[in-house]
C-alpha atoms as a PDB file:
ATOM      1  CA  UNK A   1     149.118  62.923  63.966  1.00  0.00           C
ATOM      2  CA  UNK A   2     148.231  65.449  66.386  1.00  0.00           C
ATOM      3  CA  UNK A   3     144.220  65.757  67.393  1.00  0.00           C
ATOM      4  CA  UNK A   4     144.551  69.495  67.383  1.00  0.00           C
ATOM      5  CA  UNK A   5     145.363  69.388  63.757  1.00  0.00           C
ATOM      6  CA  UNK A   6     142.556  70.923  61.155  1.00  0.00           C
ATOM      7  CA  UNK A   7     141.778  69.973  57.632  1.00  0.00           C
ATOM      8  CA  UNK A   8     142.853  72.132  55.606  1.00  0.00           C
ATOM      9  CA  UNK A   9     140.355  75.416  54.728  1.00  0.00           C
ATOM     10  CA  UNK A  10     139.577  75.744  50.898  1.00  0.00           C
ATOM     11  CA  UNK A  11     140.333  79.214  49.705  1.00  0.00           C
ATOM     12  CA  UNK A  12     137.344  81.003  49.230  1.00  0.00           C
ATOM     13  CA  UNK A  13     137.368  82.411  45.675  1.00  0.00           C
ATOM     14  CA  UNK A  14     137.768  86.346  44.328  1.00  0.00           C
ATOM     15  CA  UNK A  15     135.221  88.540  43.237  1.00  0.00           C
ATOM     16  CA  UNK A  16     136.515  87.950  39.759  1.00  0.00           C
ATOM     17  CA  UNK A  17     135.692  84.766  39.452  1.00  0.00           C
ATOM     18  CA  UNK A  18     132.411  84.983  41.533  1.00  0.00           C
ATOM     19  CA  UNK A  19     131.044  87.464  39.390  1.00  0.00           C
ATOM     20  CA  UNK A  20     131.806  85.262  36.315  1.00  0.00           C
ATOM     21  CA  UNK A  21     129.566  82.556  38.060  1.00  0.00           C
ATOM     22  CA  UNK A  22     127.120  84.934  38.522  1.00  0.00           C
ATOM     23  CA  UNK A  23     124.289  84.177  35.695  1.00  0.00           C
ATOM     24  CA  UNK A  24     123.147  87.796  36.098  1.00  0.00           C
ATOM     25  CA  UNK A  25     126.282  89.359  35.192  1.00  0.00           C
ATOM     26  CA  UNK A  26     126.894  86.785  32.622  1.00  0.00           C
ATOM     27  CA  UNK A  27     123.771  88.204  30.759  1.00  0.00           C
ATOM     28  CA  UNK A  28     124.305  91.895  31.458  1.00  0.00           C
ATOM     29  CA  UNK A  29     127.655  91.101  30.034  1.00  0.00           C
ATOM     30  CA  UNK A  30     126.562  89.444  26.911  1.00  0.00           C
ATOM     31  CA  UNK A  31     124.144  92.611  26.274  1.00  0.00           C
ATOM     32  CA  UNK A  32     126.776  94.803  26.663  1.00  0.00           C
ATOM     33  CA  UNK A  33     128.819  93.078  23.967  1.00  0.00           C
ATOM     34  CA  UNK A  34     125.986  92.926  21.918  1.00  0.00           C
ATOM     35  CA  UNK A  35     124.987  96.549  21.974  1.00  0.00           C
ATOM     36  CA  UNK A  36     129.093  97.159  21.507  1.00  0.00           C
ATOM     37  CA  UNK A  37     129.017  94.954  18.101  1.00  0.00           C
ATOM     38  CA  UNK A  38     125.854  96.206  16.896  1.00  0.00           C
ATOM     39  CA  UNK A  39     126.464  99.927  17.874  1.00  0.00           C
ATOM     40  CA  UNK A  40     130.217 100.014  16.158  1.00  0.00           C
ATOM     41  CA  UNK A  41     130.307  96.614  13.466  1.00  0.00           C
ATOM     42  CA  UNK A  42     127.223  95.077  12.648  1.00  0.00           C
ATOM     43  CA  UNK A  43     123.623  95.446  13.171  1.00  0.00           C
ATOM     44  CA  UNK A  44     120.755  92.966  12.607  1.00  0.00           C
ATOM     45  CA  UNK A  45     117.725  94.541  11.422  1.00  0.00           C
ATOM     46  CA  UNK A  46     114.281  93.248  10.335  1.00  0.00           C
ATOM     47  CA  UNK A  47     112.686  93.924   6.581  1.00  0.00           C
ATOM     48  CA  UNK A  48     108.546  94.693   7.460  1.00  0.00           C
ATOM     49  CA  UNK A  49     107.853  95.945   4.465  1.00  0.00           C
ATOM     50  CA  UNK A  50     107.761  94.686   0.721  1.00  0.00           C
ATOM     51  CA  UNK A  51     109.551  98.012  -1.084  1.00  0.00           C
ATOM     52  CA  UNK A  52     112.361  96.142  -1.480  1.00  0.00           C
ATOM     53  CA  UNK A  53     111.234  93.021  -2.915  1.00  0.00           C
ATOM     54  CA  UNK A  54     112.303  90.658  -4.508  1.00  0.00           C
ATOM     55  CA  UNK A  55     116.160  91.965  -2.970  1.00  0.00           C
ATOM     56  CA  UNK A  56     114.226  91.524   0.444  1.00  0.00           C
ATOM     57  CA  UNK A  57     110.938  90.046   1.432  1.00  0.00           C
ATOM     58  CA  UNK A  58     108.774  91.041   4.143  1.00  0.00           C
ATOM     59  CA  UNK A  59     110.008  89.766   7.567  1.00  0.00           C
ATOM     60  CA  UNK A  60     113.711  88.913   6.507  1.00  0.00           C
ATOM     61  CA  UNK A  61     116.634  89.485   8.968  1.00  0.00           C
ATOM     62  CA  UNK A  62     119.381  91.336   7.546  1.00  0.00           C
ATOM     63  CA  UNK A  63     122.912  92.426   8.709  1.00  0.00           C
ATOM     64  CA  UNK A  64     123.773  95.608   8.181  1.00  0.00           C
ATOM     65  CA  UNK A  65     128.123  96.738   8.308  1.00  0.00           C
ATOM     66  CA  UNK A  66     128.486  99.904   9.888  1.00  0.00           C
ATOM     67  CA  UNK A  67     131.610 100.001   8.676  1.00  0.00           C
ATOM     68  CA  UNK A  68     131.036  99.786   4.970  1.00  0.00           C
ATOM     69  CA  UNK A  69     131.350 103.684   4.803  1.00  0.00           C
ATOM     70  CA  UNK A  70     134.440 104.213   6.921  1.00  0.00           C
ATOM     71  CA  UNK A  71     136.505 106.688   5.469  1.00  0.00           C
ATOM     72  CA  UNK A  72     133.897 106.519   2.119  1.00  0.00           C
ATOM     73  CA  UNK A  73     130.728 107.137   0.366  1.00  0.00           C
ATOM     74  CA  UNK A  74     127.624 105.158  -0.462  1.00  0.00           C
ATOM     75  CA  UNK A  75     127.724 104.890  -4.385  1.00  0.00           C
ATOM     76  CA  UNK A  76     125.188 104.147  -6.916  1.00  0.00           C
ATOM     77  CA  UNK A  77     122.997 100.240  -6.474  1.00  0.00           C
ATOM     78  CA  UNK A  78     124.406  99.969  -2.592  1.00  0.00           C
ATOM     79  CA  UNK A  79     121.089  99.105  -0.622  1.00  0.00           C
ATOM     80  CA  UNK A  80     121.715 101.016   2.893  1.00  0.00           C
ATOM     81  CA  UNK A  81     119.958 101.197   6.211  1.00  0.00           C
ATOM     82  CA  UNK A  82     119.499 104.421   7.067  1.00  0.00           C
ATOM     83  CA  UNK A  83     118.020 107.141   9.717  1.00  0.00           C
ATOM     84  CA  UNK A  84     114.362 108.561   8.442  1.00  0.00           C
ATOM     85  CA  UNK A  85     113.825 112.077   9.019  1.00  0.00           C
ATOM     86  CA  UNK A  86     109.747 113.379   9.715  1.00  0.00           C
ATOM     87  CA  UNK A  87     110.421 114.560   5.670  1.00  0.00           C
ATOM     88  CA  UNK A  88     109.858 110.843   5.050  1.00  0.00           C
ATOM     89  CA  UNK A  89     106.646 109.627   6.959  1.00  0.00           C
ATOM     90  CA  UNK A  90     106.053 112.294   9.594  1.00  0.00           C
ATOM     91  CA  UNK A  91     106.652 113.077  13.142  1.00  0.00           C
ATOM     92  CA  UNK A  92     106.247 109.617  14.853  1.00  0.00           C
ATOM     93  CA  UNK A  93     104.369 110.066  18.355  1.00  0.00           C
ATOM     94  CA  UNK A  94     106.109 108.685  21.027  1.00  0.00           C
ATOM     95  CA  UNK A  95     105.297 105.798  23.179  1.00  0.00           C
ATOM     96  CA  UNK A  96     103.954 106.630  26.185  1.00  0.00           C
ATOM     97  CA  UNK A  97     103.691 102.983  27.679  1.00  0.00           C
ATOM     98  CA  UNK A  98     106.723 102.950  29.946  1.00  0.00           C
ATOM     99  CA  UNK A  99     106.857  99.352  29.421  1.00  0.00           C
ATOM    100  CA  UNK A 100     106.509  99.054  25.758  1.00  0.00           C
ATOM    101  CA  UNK A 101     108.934 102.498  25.771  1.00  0.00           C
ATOM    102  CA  UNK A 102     111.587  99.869  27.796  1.00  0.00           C
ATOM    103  CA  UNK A 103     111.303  97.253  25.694  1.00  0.00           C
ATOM    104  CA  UNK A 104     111.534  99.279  22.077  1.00  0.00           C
ATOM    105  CA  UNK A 105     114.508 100.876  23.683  1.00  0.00           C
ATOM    106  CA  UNK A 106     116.131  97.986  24.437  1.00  0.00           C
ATOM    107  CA  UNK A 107     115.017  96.740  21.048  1.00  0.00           C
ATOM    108  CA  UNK A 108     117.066  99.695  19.342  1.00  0.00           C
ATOM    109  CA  UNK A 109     120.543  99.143  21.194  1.00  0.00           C
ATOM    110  CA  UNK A 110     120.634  94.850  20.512  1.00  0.00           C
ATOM    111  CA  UNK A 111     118.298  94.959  17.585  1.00  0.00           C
ATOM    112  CA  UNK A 112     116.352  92.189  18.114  1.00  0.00           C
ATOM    113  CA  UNK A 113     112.767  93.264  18.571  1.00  0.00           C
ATOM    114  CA  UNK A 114     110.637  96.104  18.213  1.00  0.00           C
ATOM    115  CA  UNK A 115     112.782  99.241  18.376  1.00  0.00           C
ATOM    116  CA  UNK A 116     112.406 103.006  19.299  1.00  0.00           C
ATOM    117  CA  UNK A 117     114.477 103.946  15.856  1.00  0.00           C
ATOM    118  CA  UNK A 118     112.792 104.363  12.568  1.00  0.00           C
ATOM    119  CA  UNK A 119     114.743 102.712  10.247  1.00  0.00           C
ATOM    120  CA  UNK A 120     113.814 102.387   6.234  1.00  0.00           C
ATOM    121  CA  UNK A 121     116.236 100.469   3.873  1.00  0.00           C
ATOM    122  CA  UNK A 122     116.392 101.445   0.177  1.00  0.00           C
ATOM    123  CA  UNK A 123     118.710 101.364  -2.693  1.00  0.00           C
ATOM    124  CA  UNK A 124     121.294 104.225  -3.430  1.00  0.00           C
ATOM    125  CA  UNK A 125     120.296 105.544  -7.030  1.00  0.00           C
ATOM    126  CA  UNK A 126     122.479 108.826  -6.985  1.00  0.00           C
ATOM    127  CA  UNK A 127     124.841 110.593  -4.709  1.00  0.00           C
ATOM    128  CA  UNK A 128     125.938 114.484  -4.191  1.00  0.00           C
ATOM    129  CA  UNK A 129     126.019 116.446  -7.474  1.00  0.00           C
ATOM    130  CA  UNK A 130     124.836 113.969  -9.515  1.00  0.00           C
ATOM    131  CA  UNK A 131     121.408 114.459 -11.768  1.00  0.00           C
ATOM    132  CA  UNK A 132     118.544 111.474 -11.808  1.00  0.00           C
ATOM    133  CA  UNK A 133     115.614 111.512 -13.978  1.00  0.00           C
ATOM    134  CA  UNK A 134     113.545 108.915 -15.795  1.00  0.00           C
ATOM    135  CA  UNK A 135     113.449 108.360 -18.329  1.00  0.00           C
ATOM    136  CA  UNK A 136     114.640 106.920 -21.804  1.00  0.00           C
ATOM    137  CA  UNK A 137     113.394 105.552 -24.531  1.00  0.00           C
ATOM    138  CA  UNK A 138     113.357 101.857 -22.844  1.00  0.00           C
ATOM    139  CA  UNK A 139     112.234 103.125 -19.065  1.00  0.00           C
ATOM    140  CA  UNK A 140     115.374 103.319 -17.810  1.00  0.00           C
ATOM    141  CA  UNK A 141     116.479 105.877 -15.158  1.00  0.00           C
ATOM    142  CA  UNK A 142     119.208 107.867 -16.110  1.00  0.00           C
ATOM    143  CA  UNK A 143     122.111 109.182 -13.861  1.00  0.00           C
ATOM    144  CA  UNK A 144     124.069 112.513 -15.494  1.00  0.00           C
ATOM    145  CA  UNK A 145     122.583 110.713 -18.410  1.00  0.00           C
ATOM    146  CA  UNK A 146     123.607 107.460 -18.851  1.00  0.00           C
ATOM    147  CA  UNK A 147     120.934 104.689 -18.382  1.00  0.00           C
ATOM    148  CA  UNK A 148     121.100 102.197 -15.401  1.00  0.00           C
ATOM    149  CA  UNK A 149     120.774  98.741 -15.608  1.00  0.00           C
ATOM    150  CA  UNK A 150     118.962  98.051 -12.846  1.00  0.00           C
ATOM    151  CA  UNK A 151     118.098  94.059 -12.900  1.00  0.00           C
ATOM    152  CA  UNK A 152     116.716  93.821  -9.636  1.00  0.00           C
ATOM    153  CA  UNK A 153     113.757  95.760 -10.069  1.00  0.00           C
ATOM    154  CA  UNK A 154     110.161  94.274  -9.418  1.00  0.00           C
ATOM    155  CA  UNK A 155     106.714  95.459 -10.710  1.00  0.00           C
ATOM    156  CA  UNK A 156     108.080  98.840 -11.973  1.00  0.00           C
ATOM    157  CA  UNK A 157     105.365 101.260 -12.683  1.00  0.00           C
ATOM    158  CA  UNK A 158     103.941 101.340 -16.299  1.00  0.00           C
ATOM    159  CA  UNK A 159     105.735 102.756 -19.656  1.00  0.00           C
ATOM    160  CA  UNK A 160     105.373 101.846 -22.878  1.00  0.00           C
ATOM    161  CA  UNK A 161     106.773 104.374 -25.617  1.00  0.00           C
ATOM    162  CA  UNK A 162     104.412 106.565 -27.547  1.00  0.00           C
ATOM    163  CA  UNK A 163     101.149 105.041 -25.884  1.00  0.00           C
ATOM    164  CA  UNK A 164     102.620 105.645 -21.953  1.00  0.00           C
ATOM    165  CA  UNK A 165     105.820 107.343 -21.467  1.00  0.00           C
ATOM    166  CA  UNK A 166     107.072 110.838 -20.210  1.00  0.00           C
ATOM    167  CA  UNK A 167     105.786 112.942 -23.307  1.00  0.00           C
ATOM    168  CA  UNK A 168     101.979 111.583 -23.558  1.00  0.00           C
ATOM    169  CA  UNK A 169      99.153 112.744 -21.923  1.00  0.00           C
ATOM    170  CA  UNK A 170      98.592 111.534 -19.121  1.00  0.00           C
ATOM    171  CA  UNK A 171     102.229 110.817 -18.985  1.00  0.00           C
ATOM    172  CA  UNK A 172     103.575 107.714 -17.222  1.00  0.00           C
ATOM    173  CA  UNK A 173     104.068 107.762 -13.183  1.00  0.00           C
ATOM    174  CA  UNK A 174     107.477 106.350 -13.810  1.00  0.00           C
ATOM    175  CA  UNK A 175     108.723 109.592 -15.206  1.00  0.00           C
ATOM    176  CA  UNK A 176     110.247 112.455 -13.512  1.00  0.00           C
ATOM    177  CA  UNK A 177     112.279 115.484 -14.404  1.00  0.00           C
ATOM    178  CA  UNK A 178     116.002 115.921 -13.906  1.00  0.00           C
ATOM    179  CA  UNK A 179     117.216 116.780 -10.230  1.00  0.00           C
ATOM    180  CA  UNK A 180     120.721 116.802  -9.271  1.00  0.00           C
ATOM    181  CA  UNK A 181     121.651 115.915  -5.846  1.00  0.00           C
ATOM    182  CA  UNK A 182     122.866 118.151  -3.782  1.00  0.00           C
ATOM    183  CA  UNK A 183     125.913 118.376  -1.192  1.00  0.00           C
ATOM    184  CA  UNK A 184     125.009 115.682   2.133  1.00  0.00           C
ATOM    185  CA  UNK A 185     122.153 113.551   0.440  1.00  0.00           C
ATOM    186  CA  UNK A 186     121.400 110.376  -1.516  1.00  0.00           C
ATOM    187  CA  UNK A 187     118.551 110.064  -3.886  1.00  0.00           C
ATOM    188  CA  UNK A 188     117.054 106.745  -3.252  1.00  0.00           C
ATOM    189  CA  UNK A 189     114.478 104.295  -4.508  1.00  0.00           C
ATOM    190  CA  UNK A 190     112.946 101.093  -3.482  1.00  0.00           C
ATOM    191  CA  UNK A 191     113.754  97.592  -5.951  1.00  0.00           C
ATOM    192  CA  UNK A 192     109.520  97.306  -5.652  1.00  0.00           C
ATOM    193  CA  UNK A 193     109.698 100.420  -7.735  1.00  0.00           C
ATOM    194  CA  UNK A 194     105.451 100.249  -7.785  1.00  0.00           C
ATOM    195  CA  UNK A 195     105.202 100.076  -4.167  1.00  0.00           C
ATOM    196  CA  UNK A 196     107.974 101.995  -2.792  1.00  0.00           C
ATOM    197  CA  UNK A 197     107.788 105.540  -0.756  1.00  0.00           C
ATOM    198  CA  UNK A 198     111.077 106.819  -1.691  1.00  0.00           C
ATOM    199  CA  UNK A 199     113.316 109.972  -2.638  1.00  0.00           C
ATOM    200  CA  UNK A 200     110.872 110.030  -5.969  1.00  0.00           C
ATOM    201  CA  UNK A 201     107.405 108.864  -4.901  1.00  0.00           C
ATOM    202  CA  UNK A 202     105.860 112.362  -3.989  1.00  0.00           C
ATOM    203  CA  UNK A 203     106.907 113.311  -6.931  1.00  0.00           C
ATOM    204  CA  UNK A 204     105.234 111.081  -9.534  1.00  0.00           C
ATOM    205  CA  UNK A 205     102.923 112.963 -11.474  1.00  0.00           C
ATOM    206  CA  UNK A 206     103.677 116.236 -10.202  1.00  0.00           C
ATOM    207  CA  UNK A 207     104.311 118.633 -12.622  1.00  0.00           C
ATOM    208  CA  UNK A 208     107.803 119.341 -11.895  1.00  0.00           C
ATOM    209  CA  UNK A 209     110.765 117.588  -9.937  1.00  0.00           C
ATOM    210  CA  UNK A 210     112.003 120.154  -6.734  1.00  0.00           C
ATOM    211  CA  UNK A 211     112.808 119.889  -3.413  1.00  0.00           C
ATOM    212  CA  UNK A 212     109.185 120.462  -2.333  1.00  0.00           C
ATOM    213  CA  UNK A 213     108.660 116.808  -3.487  1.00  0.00           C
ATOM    214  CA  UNK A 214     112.034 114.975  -3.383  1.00  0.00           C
ATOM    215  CA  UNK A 215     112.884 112.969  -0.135  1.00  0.00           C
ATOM    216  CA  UNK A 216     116.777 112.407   0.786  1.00  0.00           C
ATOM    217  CA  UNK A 217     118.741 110.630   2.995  1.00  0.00           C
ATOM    218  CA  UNK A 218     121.150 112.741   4.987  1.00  0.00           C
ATOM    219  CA  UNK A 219     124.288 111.693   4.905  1.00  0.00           C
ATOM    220  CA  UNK A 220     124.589 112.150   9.028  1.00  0.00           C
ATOM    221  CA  UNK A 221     121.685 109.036   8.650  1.00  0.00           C
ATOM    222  CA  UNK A 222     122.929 106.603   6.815  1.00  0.00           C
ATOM    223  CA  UNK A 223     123.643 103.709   9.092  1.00  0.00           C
ATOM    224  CA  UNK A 224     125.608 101.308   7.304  1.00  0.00           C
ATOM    225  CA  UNK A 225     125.426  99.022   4.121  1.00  0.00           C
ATOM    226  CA  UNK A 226     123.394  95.891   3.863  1.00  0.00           C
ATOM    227  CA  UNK A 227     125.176  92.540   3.263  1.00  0.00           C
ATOM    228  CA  UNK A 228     123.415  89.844   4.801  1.00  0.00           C
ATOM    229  CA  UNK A 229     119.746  88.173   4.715  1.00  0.00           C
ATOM    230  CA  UNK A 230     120.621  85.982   7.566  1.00  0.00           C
ATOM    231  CA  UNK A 231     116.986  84.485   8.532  1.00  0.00           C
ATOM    232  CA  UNK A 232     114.558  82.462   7.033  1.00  0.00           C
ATOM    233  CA  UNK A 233     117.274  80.395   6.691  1.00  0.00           C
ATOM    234  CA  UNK A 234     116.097  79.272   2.887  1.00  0.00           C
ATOM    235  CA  UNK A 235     116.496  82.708   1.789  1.00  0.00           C
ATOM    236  CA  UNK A 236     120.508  83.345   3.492  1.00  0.00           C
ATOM    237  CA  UNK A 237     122.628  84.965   1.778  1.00  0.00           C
ATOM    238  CA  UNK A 238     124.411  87.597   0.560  1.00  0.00           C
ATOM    239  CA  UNK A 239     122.711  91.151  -0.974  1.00  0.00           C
END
């Protein structure tokens, strides 16, 4: 063997592969995918309020498909996600921490966190040009006047035919007159039908049932159907 000879040099390796070593591309990656899957397919979103109960309790995870709707409609006992317009709870203000503005914005593209989006989740009761009104002889809500059996309701306000219902006086707060949906909106209430603020709730006890009072969800808002309590883990599974 000669004494000029060299060991041999190790190839140094591409940028490919060192930027898949890289543990800071690695997580901008896995946020990218993330935001991708939760943006297009499925979103995770948290439950902080009890409207929904006993369907959903206060702090559950849920998964929401975004592509439930895809080609179409939301139809009558679908709980959805959906967009709230300032009809609903007001203009919110914005934040004007620029860290806590970061962090909900980041919160609203991998939903996991607080979130710069304000998001309610109800139950689909009636769709465009159908009527709702409440209610018959047994409480029931009607839709173009057949009766819904509605099972997962919880604590629904008070009725009890000829000493509370929609023809004594006072009359019951679960009553209201007949409105018909119109063209682009969803009439919806929450399964906590005694502690909801939904389509109906500004409504109750008013003395008649318009648009001044009714609350709809655009259908340009609705985000996606909910299919999934995914966390606590005692109370997975499917909605």
């Amino acid at each position: 063997m000669s004494g000029s000879d060299s060991p041999p040099t190790t190839p140094r390796p591409s940028l490919v592969r060192r930027l898949a070593r890289n543990p800071f591309v690695n997580l901008v990656a896995a946020f990218v995918v993330l935001a991708l899957i939760q943006t297009f397919l499925v979103r995770l979103y948290y439950v902080p309020s009890g409207s929904m109960e006993n369907t959903l309790d206060i702090g559950d995870r849920i998964l929401v498909n975004r592509l439930a709707y895809l080609g179409s409609e939301p139809t009558s006992g679908d709980v959805i996600v959906f967009n709230a317009t300032e009809a609903w709870d007001g203009e919110t203000a914005p934040e004007t921490n620029p860290l806590k503005a970061a962090v909900k914005w980041l919160g609203g593209i991998v939903g996991i966190g607080p979130s710069d989006q304000h998001t309610l989740v109800k139950r689909v009761i009636a769709g465009p040009g159908q009527t709702v009104s409440c209610c018959d002889a047994e409480g029931r809500v009607l839709v173009d006047g057949e009766p819904l059996d509605e099972p997962y309701v919880f604590e629904n306000l008070p009725f009890e035919l000829g000493a509370l219902d929609c023809d004594t006086t006072p009359a019951s707060l679960r009553c209201f007159g007949e409105y018909t949906v119109p063209e682009g909106g969803y009439f919806v209430l929450g399964d906590h039908r005694s502690a909801s603020s939904d389509s109906i709730a500004l409504c109750r006890g008013a003395p008649e049932t318009t648009d001044a009072c009714v609350r709809l969800v655009d259908s340009s808002g609705v985000v996606g159907r909910v299919f999934q309590i995914v966390f606590p883990f005692g109370r997975f599974g499917s909605v």
